[in-house]
PDB file of N, CA and C in Angstrom:
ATOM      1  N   UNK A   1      -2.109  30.594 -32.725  1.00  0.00           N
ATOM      2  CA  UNK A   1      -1.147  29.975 -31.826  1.00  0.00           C
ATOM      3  C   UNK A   1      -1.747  29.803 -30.439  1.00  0.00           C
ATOM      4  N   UNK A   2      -2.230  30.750 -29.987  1.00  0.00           N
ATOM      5  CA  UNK A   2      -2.673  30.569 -28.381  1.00  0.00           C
ATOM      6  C   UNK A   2      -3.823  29.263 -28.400  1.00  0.00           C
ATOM      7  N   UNK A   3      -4.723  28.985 -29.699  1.00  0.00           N
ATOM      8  CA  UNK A   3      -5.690  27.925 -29.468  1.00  0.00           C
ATOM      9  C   UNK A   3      -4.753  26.806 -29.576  1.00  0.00           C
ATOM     10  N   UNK A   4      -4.027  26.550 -30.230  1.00  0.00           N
ATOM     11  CA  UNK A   4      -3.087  25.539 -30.079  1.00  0.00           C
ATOM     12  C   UNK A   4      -2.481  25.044 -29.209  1.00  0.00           C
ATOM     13  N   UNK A   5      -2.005  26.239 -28.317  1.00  0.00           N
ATOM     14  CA  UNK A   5      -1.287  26.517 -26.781  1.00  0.00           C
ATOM     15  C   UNK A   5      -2.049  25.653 -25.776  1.00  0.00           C
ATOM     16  N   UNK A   6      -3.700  26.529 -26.252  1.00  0.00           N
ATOM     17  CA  UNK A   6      -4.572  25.670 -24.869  1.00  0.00           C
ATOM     18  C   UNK A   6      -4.723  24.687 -25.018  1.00  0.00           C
ATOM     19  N   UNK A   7      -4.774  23.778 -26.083  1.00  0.00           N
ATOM     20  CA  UNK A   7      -5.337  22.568 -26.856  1.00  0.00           C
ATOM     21  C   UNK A   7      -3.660  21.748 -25.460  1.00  0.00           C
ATOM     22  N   UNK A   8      -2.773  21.760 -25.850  1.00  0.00           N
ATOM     23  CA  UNK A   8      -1.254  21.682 -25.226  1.00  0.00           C
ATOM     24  C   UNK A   8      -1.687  21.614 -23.784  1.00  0.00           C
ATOM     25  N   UNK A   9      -1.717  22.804 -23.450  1.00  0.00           N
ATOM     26  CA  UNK A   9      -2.302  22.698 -21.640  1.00  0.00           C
ATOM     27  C   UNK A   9      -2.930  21.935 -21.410  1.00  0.00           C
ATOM     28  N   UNK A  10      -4.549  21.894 -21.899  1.00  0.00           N
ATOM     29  CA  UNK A  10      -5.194  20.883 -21.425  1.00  0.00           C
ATOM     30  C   UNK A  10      -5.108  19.443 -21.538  1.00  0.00           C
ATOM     31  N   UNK A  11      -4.427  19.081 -22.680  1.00  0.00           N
ATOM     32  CA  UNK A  11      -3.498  17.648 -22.773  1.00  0.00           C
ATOM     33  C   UNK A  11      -2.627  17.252 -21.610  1.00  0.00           C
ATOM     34  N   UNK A  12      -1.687  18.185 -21.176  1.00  0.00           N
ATOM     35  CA  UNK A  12      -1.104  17.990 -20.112  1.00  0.00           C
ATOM     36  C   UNK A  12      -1.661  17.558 -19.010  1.00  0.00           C
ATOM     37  N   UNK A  13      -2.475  18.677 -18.799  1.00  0.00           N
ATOM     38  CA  UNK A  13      -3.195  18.946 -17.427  1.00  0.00           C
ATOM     39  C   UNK A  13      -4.080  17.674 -17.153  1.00  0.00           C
ATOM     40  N   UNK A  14      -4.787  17.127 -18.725  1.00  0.00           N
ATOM     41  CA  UNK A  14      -5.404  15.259 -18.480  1.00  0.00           C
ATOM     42  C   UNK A  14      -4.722  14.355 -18.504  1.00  0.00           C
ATOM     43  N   UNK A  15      -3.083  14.466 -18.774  1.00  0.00           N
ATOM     44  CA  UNK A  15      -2.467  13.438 -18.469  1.00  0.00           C
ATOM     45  C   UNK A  15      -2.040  13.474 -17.176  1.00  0.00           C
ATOM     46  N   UNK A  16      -1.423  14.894 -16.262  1.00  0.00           N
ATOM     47  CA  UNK A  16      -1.000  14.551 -15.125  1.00  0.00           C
ATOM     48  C   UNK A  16      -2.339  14.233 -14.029  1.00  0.00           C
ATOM     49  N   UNK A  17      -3.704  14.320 -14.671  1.00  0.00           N
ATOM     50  CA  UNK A  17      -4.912  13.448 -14.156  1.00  0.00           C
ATOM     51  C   UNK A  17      -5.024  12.441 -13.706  1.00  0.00           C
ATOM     52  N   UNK A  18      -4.785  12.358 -14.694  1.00  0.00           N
ATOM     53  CA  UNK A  18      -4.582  10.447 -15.488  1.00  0.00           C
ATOM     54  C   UNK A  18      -3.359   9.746 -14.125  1.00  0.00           C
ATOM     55  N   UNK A  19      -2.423  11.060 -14.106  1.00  0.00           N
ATOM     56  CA  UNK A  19      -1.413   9.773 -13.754  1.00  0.00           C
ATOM     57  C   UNK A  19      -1.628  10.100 -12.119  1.00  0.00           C
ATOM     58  N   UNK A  20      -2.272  11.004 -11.843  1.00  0.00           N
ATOM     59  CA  UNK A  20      -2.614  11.475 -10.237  1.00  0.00           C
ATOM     60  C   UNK A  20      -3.374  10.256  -9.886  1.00  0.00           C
ATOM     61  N   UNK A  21      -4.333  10.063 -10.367  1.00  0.00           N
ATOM     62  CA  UNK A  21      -5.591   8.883 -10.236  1.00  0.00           C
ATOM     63  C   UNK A  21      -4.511   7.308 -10.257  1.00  0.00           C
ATOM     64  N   UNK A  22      -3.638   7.235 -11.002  1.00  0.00           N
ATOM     65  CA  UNK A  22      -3.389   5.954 -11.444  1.00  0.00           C
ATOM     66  C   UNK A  22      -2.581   5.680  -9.926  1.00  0.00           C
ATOM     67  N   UNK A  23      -1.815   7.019  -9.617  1.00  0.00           N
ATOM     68  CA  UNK A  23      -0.858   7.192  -8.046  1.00  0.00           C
ATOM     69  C   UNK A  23      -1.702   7.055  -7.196  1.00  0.00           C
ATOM     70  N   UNK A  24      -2.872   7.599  -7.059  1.00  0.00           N
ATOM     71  CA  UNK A  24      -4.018   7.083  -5.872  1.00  0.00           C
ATOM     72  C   UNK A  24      -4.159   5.220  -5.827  1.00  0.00           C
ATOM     73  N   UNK A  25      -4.440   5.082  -7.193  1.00  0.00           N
ATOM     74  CA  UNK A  25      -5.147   3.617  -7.036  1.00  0.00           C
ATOM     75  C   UNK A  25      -3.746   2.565  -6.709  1.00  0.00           C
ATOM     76  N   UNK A  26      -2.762   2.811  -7.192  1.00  0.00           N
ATOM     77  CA  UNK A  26      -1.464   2.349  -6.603  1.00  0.00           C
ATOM     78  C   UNK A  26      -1.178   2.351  -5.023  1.00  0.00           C
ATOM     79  N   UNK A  27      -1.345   3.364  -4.795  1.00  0.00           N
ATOM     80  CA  UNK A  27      -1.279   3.916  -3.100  1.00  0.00           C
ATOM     81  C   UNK A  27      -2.161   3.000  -2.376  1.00  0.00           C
ATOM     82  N   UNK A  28      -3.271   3.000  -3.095  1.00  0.00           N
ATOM     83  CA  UNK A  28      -4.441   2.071  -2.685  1.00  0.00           C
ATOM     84  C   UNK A  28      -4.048   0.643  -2.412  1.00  0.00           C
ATOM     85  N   UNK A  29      -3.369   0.283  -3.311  1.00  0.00           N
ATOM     86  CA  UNK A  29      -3.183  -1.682  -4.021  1.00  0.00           C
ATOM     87  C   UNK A  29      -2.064  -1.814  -2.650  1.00  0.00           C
ATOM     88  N   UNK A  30      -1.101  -0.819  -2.755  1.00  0.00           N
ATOM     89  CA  UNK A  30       0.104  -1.048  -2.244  1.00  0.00           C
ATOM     90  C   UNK A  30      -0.104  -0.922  -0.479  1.00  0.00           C
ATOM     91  N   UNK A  31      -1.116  -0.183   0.165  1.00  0.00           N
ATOM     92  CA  UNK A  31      -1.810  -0.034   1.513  1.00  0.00           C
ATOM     93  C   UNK A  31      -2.504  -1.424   1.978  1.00  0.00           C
ATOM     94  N   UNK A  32      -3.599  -1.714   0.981  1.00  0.00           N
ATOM     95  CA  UNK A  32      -3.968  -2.623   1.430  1.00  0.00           C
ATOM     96  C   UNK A  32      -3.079  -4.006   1.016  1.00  0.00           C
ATOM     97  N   UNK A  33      -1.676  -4.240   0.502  1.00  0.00           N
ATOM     98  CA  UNK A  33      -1.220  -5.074   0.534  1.00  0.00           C
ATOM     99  C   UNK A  33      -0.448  -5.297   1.720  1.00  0.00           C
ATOM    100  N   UNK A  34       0.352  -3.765   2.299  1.00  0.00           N
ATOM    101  CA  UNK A  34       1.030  -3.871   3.470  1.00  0.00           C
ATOM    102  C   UNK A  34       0.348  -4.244   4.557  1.00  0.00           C
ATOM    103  N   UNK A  35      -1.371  -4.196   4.222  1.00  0.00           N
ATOM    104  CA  UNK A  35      -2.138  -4.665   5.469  1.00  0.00           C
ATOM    105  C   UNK A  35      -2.095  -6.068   5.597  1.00  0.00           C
ATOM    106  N   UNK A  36      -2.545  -6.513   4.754  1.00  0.00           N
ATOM    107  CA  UNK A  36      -2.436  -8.104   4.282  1.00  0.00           C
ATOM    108  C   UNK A  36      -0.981  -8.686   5.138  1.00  0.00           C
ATOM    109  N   UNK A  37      -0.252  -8.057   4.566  1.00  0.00           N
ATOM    110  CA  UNK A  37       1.231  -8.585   4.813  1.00  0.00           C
ATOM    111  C   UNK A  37       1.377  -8.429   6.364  1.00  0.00           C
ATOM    112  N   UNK A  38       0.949  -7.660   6.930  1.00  0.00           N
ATOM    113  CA  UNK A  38       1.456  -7.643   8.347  1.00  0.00           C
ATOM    114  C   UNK A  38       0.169  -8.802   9.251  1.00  0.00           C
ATOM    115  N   UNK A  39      -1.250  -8.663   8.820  1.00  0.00           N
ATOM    116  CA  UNK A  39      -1.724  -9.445   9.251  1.00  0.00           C
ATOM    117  C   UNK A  39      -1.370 -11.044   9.424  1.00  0.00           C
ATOM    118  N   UNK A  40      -0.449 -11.757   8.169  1.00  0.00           N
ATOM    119  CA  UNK A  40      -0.246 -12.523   7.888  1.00  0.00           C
ATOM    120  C   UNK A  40       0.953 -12.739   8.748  1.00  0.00           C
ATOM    121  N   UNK A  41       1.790 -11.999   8.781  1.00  0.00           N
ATOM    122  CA  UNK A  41       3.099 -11.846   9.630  1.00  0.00           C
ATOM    123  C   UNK A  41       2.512 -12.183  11.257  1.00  0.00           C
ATOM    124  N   UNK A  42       1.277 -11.604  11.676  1.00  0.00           N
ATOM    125  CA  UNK A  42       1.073 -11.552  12.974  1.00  0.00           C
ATOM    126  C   UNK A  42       0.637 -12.777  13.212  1.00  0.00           C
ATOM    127  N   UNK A  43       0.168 -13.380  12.156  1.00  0.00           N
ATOM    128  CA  UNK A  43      -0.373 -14.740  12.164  1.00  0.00           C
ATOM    129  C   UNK A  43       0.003 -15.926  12.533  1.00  0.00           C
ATOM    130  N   UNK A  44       1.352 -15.600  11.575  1.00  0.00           N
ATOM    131  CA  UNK A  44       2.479 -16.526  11.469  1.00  0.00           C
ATOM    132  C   UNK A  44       2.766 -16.468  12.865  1.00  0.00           C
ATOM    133  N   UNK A  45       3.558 -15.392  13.302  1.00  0.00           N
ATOM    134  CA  UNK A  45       4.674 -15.162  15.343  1.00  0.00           C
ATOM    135  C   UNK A  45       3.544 -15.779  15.965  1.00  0.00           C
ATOM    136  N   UNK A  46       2.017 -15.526  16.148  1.00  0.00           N
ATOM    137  CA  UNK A  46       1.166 -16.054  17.191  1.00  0.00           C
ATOM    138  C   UNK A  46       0.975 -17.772  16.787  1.00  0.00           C
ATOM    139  N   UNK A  47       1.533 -18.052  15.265  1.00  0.00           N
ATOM    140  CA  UNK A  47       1.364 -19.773  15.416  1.00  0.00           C
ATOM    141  C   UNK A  47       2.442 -20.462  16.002  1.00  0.00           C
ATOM    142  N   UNK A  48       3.908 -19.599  15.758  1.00  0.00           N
ATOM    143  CA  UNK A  48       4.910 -20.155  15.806  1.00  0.00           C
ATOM    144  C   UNK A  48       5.619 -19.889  17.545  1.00  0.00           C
ATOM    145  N   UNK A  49       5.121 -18.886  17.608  1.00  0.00           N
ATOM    146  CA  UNK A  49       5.222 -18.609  19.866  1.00  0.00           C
ATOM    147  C   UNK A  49       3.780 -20.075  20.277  1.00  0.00           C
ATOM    148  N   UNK A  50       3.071 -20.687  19.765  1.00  0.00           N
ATOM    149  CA  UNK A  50       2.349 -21.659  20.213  1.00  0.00           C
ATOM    150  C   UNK A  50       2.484 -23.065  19.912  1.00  0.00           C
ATOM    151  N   UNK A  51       3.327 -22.617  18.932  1.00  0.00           N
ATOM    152  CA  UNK A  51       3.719 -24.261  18.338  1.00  0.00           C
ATOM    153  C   UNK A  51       5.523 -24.635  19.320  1.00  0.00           C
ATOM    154  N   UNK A  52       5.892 -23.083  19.658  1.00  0.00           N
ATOM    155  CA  UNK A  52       7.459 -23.424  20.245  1.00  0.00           C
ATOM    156  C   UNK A  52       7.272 -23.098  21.700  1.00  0.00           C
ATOM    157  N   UNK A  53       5.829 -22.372  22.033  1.00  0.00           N
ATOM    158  CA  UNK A  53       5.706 -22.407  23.491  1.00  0.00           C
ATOM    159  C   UNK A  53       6.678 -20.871  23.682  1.00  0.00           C
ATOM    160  N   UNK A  54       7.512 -20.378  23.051  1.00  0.00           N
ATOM    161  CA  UNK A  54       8.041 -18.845  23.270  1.00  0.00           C
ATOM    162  C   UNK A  54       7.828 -17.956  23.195  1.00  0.00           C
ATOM    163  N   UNK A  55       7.959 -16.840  23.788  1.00  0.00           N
ATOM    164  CA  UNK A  55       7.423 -15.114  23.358  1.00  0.00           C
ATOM    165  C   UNK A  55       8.601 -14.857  22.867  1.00  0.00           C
ATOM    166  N   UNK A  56       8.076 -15.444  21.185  1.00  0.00           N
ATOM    167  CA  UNK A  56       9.571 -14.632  20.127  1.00  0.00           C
ATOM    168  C   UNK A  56       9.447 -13.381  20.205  1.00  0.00           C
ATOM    169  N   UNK A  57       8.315 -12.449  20.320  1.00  0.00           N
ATOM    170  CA  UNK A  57       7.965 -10.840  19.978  1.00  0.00           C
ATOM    171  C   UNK A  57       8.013 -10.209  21.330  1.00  0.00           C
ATOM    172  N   UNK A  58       8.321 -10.752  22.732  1.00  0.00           N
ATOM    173  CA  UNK A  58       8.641 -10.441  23.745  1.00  0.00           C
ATOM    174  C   UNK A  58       7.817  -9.267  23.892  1.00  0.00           C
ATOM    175  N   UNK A  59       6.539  -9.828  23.808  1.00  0.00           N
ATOM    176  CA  UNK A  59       5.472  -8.832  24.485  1.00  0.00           C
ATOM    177  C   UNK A  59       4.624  -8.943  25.599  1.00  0.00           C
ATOM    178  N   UNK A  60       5.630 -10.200  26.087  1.00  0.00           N
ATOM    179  CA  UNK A  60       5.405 -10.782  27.543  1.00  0.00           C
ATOM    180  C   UNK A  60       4.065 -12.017  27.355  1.00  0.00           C
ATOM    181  N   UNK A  61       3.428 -12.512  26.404  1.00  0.00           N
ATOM    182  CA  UNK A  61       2.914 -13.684  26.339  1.00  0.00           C
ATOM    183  C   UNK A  61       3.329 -14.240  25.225  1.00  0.00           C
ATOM    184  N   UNK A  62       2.901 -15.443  25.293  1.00  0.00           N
ATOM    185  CA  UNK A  62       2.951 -16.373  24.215  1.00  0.00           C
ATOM    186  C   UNK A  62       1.569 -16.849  23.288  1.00  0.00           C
ATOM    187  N   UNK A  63       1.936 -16.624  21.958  1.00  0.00           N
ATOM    188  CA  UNK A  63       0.597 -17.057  21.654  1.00  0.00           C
ATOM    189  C   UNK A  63      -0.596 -15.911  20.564  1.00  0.00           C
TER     190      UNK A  63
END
């Protein structure tokens, strides 16, 4: 019984591996997407304060 037991543990112990690693590389995808996304966002307010001439983000310039 106990070799059986460990056989059990260590199954576990490589799946919550498995799923630790899979939560890193997620963390990963999902970081560098929020980067993406805000760059793009900043992109957008600095075309659209130059195309309307306004400081929509009222950080005291335009642009």
């Amino acid at each position: 019984m106990g070799l059986f037991w460990d056989l059990i543990q260590q199954s576990q112990i490589s799946k919550q591996a498995e799923q630790a690693s899979s939560l890193e590389e997620r963390v990963g995808r999902l970081e560098a997407a929020l980067r993406d996304t805000r760059q793009l966002v900043n992109l957008l307010l600095q075309r659209l304060e130059t195309h309307f001439g306004e400081d929509i983000d009222r950080d005291g310039r335009v642009g």
